[in-house]
PDB file of N, CA and C in Angstrom:
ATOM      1  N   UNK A   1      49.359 152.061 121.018  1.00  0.00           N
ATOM      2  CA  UNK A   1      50.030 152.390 119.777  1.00  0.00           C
ATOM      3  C   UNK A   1      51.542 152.413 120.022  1.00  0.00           C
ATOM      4  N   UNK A   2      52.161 151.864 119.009  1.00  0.00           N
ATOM      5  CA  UNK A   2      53.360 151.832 119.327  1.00  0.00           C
ATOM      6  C   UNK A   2      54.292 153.034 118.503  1.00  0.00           C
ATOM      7  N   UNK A   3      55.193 153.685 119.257  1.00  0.00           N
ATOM      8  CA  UNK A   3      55.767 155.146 118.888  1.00  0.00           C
ATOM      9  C   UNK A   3      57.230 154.570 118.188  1.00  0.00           C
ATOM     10  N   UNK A   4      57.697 153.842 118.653  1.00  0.00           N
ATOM     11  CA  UNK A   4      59.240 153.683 118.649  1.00  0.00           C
ATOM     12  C   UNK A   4      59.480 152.272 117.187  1.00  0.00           C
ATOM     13  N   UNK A   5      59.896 153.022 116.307  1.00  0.00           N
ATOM     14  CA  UNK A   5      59.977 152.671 114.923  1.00  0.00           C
ATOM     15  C   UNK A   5      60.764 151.028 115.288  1.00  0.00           C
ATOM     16  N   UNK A   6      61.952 151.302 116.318  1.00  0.00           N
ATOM     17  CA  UNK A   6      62.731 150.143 116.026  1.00  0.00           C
ATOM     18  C   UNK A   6      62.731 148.921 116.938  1.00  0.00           C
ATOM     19  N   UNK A   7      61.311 148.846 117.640  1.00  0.00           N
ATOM     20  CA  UNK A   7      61.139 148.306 118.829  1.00  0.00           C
ATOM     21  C   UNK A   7      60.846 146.500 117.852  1.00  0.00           C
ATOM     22  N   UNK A   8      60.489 146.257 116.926  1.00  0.00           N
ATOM     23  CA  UNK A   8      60.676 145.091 116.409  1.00  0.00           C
ATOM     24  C   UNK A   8      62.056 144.642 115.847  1.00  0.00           C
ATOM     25  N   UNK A   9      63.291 145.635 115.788  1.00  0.00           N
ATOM     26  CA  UNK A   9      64.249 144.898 115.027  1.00  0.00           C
ATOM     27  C   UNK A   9      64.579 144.235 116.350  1.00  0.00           C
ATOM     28  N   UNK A  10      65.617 143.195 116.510  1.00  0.00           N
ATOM     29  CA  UNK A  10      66.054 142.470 117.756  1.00  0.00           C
ATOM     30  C   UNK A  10      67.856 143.294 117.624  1.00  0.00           C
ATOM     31  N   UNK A  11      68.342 143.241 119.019  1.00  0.00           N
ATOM     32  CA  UNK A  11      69.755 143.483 119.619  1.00  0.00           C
ATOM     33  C   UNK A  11      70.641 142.659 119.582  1.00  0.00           C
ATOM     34  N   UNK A  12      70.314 141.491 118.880  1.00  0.00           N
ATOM     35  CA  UNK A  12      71.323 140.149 119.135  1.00  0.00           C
ATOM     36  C   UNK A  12      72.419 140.158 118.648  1.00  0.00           C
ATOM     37  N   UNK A  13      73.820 139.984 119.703  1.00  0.00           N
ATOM     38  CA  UNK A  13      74.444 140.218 118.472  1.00  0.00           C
ATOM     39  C   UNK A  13      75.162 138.339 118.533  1.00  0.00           C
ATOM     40  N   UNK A  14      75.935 138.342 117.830  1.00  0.00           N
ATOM     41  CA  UNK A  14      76.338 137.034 116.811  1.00  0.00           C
ATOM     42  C   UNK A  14      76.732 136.031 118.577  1.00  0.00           C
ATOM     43  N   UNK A  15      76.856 135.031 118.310  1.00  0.00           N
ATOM     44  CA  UNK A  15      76.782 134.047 119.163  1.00  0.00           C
ATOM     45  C   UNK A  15      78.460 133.207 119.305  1.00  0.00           C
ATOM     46  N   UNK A  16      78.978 133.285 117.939  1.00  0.00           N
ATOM     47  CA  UNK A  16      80.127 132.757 117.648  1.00  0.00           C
ATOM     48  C   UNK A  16      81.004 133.205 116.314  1.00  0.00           C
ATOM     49  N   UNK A  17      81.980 133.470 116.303  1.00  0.00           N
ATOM     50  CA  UNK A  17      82.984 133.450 114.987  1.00  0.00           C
ATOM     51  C   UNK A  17      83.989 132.970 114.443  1.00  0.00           C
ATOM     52  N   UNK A  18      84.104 132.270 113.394  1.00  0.00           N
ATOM     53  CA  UNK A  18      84.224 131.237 112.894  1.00  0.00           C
ATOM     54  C   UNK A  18      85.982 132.008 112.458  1.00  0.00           C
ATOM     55  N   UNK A  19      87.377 131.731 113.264  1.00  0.00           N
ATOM     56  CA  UNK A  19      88.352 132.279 112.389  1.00  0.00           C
ATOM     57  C   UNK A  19      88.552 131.582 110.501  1.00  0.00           C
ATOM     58  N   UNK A  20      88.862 132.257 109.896  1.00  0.00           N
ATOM     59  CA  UNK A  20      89.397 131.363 108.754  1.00  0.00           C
ATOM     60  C   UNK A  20      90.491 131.081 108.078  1.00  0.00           C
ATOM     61  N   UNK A  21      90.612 129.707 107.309  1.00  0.00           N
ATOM     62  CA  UNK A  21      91.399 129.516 106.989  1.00  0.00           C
ATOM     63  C   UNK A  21      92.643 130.237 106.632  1.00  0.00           C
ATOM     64  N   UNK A  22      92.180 131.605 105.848  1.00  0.00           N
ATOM     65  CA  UNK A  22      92.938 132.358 104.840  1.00  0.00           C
ATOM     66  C   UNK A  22      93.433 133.197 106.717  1.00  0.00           C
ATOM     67  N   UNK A  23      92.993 133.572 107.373  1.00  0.00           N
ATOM     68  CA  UNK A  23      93.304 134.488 108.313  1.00  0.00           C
ATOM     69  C   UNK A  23      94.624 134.005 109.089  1.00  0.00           C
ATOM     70  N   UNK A  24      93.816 132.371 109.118  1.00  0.00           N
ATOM     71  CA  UNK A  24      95.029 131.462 109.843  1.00  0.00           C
ATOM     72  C   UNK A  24      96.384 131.656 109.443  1.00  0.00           C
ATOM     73  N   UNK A  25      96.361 131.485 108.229  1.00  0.00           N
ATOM     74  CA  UNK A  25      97.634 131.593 107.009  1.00  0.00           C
ATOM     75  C   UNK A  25      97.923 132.891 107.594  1.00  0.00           C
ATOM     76  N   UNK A  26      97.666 133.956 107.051  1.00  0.00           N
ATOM     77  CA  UNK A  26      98.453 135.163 107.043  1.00  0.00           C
ATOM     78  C   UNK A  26      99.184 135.352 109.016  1.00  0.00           C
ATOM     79  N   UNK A  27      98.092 134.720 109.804  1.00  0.00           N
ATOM     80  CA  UNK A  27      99.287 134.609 111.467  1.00  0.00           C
ATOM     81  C   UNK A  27     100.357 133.897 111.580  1.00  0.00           C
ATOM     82  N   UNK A  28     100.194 132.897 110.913  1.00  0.00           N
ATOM     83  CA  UNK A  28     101.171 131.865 110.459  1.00  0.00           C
ATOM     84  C   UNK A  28     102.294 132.806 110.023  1.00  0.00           C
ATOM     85  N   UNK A  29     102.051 133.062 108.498  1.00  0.00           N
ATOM     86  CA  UNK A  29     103.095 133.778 108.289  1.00  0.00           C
ATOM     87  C   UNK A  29     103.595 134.898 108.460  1.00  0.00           C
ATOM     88  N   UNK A  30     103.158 135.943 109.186  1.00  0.00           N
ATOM     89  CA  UNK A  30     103.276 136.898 110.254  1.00  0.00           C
ATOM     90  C   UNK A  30     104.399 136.627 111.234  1.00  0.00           C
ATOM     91  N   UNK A  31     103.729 135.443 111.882  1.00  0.00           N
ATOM     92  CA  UNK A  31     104.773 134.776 113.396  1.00  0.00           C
ATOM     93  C   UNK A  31     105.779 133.771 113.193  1.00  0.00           C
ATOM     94  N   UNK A  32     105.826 133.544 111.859  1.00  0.00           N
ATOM     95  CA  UNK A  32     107.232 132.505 111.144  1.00  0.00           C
ATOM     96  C   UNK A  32     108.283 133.264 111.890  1.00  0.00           C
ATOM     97  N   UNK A  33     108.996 132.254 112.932  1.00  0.00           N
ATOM     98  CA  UNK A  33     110.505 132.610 112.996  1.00  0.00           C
ATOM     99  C   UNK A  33     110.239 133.271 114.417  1.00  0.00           C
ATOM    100  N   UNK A  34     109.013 133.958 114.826  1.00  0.00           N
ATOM    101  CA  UNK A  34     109.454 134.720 116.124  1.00  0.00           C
ATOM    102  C   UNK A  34     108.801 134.004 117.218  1.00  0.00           C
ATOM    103  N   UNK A  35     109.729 134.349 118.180  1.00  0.00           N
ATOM    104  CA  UNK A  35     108.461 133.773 119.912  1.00  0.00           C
ATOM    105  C   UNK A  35     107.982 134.688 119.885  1.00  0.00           C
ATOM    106  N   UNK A  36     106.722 133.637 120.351  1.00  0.00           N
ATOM    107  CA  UNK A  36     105.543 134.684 121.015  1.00  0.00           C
ATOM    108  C   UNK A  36     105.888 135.370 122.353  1.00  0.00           C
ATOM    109  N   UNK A  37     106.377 134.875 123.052  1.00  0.00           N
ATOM    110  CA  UNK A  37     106.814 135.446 124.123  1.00  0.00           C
ATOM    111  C   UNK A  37     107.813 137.001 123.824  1.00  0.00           C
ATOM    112  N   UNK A  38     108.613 136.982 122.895  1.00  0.00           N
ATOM    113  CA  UNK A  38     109.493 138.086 122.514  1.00  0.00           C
ATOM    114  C   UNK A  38     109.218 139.097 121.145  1.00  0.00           C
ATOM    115  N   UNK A  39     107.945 138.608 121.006  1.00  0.00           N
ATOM    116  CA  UNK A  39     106.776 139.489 119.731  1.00  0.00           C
ATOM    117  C   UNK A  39     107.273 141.098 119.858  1.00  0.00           C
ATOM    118  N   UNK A  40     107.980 141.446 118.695  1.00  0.00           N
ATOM    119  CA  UNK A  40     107.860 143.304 118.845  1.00  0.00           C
ATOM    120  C   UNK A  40     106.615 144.095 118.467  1.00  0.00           C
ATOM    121  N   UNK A  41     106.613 145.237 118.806  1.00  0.00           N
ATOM    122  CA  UNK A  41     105.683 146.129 118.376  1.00  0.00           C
ATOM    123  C   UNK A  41     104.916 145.857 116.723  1.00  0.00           C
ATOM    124  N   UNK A  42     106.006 145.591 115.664  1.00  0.00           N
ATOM    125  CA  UNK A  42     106.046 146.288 114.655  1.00  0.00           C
ATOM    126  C   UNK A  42     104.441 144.860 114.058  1.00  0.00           C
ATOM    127  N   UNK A  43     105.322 143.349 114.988  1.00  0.00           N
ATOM    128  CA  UNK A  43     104.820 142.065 114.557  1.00  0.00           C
ATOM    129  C   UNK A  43     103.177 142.028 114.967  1.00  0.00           C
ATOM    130  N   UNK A  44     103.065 142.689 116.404  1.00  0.00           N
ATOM    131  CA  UNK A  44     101.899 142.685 117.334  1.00  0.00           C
ATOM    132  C   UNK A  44     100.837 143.741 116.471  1.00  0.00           C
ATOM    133  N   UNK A  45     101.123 144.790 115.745  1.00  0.00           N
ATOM    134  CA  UNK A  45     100.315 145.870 114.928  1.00  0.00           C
ATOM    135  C   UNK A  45      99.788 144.940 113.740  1.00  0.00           C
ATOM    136  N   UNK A  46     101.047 144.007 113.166  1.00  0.00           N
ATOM    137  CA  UNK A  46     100.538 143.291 111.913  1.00  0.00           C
ATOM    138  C   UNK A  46      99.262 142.680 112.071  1.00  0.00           C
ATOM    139  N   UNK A  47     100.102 141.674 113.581  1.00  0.00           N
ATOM    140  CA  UNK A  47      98.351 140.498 113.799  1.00  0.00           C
ATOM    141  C   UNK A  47      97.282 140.854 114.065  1.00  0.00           C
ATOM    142  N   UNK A  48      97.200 142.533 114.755  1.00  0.00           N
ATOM    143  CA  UNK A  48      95.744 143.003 115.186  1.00  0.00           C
ATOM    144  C   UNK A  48      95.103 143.444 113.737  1.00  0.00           C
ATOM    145  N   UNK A  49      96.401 143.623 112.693  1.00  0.00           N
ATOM    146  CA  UNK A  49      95.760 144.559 111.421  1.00  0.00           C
ATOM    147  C   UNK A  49      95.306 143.185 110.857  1.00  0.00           C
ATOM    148  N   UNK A  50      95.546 141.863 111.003  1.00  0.00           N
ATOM    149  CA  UNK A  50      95.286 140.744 110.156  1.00  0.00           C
ATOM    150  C   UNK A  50      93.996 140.058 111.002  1.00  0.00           C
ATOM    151  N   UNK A  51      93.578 140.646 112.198  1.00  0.00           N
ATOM    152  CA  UNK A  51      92.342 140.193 113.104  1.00  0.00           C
ATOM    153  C   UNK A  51      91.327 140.888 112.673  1.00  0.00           C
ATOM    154  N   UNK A  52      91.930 142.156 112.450  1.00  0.00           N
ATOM    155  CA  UNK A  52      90.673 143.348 112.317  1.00  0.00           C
ATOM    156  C   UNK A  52      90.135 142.939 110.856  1.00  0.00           C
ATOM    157  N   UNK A  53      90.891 142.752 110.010  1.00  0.00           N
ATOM    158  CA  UNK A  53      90.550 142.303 108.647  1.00  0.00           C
ATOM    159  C   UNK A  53      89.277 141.315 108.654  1.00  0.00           C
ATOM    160  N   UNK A  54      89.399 140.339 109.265  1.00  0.00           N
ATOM    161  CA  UNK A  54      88.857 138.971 109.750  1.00  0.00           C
ATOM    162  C   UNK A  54      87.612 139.375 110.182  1.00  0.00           C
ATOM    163  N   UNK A  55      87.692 140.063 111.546  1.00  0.00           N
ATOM    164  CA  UNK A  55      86.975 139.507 112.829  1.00  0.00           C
ATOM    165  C   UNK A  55      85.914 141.732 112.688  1.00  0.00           C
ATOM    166  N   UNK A  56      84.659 141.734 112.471  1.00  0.00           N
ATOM    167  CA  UNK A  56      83.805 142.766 112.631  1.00  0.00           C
ATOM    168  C   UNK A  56      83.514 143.390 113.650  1.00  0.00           C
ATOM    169  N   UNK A  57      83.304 142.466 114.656  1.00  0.00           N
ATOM    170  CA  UNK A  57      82.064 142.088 115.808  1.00  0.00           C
ATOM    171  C   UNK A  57      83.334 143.108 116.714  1.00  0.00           C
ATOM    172  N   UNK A  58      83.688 143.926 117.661  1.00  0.00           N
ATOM    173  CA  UNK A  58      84.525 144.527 118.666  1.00  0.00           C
ATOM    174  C   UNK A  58      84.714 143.978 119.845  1.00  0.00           C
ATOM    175  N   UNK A  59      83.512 143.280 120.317  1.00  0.00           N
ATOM    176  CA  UNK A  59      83.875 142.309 121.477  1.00  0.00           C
ATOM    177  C   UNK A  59      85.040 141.234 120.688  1.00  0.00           C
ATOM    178  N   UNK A  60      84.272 140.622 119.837  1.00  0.00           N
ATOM    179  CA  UNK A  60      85.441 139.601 119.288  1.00  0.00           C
ATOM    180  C   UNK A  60      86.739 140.022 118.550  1.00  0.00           C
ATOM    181  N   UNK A  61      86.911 141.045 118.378  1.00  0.00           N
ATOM    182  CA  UNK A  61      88.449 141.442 117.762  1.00  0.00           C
ATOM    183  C   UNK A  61      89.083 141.512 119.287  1.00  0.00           C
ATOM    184  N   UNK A  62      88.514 142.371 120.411  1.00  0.00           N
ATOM    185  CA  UNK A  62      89.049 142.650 121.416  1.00  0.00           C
ATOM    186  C   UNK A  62      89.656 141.136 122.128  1.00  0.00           C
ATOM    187  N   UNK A  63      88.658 140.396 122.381  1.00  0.00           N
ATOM    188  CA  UNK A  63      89.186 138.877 122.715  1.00  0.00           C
ATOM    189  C   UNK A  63      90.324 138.229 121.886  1.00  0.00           C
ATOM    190  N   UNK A  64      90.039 138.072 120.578  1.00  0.00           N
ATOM    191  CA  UNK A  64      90.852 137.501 119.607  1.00  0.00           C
ATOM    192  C   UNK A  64      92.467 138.066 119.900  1.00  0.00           C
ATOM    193  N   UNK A  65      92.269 139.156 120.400  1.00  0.00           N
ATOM    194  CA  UNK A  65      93.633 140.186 120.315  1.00  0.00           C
ATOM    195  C   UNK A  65      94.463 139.715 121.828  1.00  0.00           C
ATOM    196  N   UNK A  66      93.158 139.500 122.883  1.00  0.00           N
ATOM    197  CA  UNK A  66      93.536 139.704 124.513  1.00  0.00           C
ATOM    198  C   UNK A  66      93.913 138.065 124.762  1.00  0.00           C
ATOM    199  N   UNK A  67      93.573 137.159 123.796  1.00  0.00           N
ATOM    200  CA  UNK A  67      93.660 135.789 124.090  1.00  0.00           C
ATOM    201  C   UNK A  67      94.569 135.022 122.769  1.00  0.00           C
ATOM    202  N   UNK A  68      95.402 136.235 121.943  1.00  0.00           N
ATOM    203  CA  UNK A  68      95.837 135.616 120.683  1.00  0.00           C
ATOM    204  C   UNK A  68      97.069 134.290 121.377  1.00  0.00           C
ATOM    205  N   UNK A  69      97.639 134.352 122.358  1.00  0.00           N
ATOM    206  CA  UNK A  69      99.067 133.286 122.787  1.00  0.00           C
ATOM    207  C   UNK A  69      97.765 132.122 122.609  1.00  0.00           C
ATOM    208  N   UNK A  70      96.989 131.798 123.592  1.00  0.00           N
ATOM    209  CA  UNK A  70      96.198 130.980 123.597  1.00  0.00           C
ATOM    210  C   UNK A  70      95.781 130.512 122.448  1.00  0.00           C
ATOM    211  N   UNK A  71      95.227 131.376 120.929  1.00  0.00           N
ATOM    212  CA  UNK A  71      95.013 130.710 119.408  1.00  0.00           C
ATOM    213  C   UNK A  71      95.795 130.260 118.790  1.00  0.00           C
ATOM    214  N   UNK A  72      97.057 130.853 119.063  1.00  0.00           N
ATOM    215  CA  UNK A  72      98.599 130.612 118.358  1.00  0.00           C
ATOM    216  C   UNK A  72      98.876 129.137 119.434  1.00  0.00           C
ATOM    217  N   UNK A  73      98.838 129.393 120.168  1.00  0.00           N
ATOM    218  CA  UNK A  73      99.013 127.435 121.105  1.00  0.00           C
ATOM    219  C   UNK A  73      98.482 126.243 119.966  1.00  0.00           C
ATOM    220  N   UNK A  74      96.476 126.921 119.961  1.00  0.00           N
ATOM    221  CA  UNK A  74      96.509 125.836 119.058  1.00  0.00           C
ATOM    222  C   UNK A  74      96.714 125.694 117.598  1.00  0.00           C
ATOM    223  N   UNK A  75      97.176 126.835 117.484  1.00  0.00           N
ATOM    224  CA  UNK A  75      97.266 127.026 115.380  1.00  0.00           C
ATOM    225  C   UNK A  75      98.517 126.065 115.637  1.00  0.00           C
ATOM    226  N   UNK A  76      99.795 126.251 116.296  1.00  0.00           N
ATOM    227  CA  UNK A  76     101.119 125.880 116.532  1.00  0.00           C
ATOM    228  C   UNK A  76     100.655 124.270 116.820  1.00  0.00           C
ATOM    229  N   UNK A  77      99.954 123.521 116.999  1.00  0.00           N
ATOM    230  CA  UNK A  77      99.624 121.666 117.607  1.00  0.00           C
ATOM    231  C   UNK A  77      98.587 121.454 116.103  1.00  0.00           C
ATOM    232  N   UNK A  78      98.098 122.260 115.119  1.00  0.00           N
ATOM    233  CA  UNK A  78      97.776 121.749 114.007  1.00  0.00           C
ATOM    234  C   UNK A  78      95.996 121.701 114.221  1.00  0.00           C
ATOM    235  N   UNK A  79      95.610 122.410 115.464  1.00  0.00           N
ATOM    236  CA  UNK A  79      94.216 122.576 115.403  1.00  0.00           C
ATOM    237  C   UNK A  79      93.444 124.243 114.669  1.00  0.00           C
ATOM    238  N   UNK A  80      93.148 123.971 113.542  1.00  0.00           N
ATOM    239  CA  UNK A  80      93.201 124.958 112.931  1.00  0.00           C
ATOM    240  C   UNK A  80      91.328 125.550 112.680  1.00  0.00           C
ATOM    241  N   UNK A  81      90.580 124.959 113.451  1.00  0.00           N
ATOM    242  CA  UNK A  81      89.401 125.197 113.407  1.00  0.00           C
ATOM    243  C   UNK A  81      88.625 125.758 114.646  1.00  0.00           C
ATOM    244  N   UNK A  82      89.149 127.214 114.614  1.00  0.00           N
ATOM    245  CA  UNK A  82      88.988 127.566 115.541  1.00  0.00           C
ATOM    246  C   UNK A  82      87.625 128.426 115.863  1.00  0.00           C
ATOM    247  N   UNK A  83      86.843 128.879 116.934  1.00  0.00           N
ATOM    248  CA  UNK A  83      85.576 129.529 116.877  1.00  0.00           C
ATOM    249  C   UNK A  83      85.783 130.870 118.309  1.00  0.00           C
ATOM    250  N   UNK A  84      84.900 131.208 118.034  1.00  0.00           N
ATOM    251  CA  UNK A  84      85.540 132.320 119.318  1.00  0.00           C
ATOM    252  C   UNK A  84      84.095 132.576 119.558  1.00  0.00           C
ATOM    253  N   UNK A  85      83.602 132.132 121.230  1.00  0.00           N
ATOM    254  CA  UNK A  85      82.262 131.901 121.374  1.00  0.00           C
ATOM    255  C   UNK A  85      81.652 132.753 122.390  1.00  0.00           C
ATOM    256  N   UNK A  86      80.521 133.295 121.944  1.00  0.00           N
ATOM    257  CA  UNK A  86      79.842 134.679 123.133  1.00  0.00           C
ATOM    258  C   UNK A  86      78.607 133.429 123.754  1.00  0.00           C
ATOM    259  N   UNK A  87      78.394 133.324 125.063  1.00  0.00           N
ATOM    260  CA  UNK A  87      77.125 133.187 125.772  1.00  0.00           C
ATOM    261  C   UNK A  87      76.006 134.220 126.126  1.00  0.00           C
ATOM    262  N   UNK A  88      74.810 134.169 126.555  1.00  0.00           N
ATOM    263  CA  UNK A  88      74.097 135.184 126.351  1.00  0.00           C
ATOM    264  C   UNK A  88      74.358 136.072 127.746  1.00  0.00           C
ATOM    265  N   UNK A  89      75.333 135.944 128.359  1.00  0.00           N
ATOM    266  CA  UNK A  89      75.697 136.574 129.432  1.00  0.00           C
ATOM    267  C   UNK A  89      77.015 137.336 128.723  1.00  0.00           C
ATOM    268  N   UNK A  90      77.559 137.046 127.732  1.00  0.00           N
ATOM    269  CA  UNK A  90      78.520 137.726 126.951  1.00  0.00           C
ATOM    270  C   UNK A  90      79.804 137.118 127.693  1.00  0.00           C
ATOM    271  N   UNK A  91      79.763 136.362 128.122  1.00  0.00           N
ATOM    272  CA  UNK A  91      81.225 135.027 128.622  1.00  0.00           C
ATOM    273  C   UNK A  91      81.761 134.731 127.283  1.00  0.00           C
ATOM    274  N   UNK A  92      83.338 134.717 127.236  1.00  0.00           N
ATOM    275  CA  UNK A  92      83.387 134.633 125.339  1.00  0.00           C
ATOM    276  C   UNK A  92      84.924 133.541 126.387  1.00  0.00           C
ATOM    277  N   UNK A  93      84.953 132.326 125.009  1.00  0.00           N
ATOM    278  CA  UNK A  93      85.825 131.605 124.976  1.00  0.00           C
ATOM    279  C   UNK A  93      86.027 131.440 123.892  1.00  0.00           C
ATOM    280  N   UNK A  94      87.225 130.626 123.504  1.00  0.00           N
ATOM    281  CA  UNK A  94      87.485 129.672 122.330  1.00  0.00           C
ATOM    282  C   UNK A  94      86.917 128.343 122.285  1.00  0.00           C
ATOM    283  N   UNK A  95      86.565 128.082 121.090  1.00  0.00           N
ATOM    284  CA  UNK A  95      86.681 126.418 120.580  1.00  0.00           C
ATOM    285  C   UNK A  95      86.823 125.802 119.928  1.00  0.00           C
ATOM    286  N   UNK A  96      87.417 125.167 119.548  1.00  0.00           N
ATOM    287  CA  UNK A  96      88.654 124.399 118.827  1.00  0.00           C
ATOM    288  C   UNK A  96      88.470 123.111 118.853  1.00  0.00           C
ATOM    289  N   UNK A  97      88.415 122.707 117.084  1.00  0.00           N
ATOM    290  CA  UNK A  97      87.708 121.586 116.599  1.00  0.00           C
ATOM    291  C   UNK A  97      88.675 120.916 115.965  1.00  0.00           C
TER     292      UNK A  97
END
C-alpha cells in the first residue's frame, strides 16, 4: 500500500528557457549607452529586476544573471534567440539560434 500521497507527481524541473523577445528589448534598452564592463549598481539591479520578471525557474535566473556579459555578446552581434539549457545532470548553458 502506498502511504505517501505525492509519490506519483514527478520532480522534473524544466529542461530549457526560452528568453523573449519583449525581455530582450527592455536589456537593450536598459544597457543603451553603457559598457558592460563599467555597468553601475543602479544599471545591474535594473537587469536582474528585468530577468526576474522573465525567467521563474532560480537555477535559471541565477545563470541568466552569472552569465548575463556572455547574452549581451550575443544580443550585441544580432543573435536574439536565445535559450538557457539544463541537462539532467543540471549542467546549464546557453543556446543561441
Amino acid at each position: 500500500m502506498i502511504v505517501n500521497p505525492d509519490w506519483h507527481k514527478p520532480k522534473e524541473k524544466p529542461y530549457f528557457h526560452q528568453i523573449s523577445i519583449d525581455c530582450i528589448d527592455k536589456l537593450v534598452e536598459c544597457m543603451e549607452g553603457i559598457d558592460i564592463e563599467e555597468m553601475d549598481c543602479d544599471t545591474c539591479f535594473k537587469m536582474q529586476e528585468i530577468l526576474s520578471d522573465e525567467i521563474d525557474d532560480p537555477e535559471f535566473l541565477n545563470f541568466a544573471i552569472d552569465n548575463f556579459c556572455e547574452m549581451f555578446g550575443y544580443i550585441n552581434t544580432g543573435r536574439v534567440n536565445i535559450r538557457i539549457h539544463r541537462d539532467i545532470t543540471g549542467e546549464m548553458w546557453l543556446g543561441v539560434g
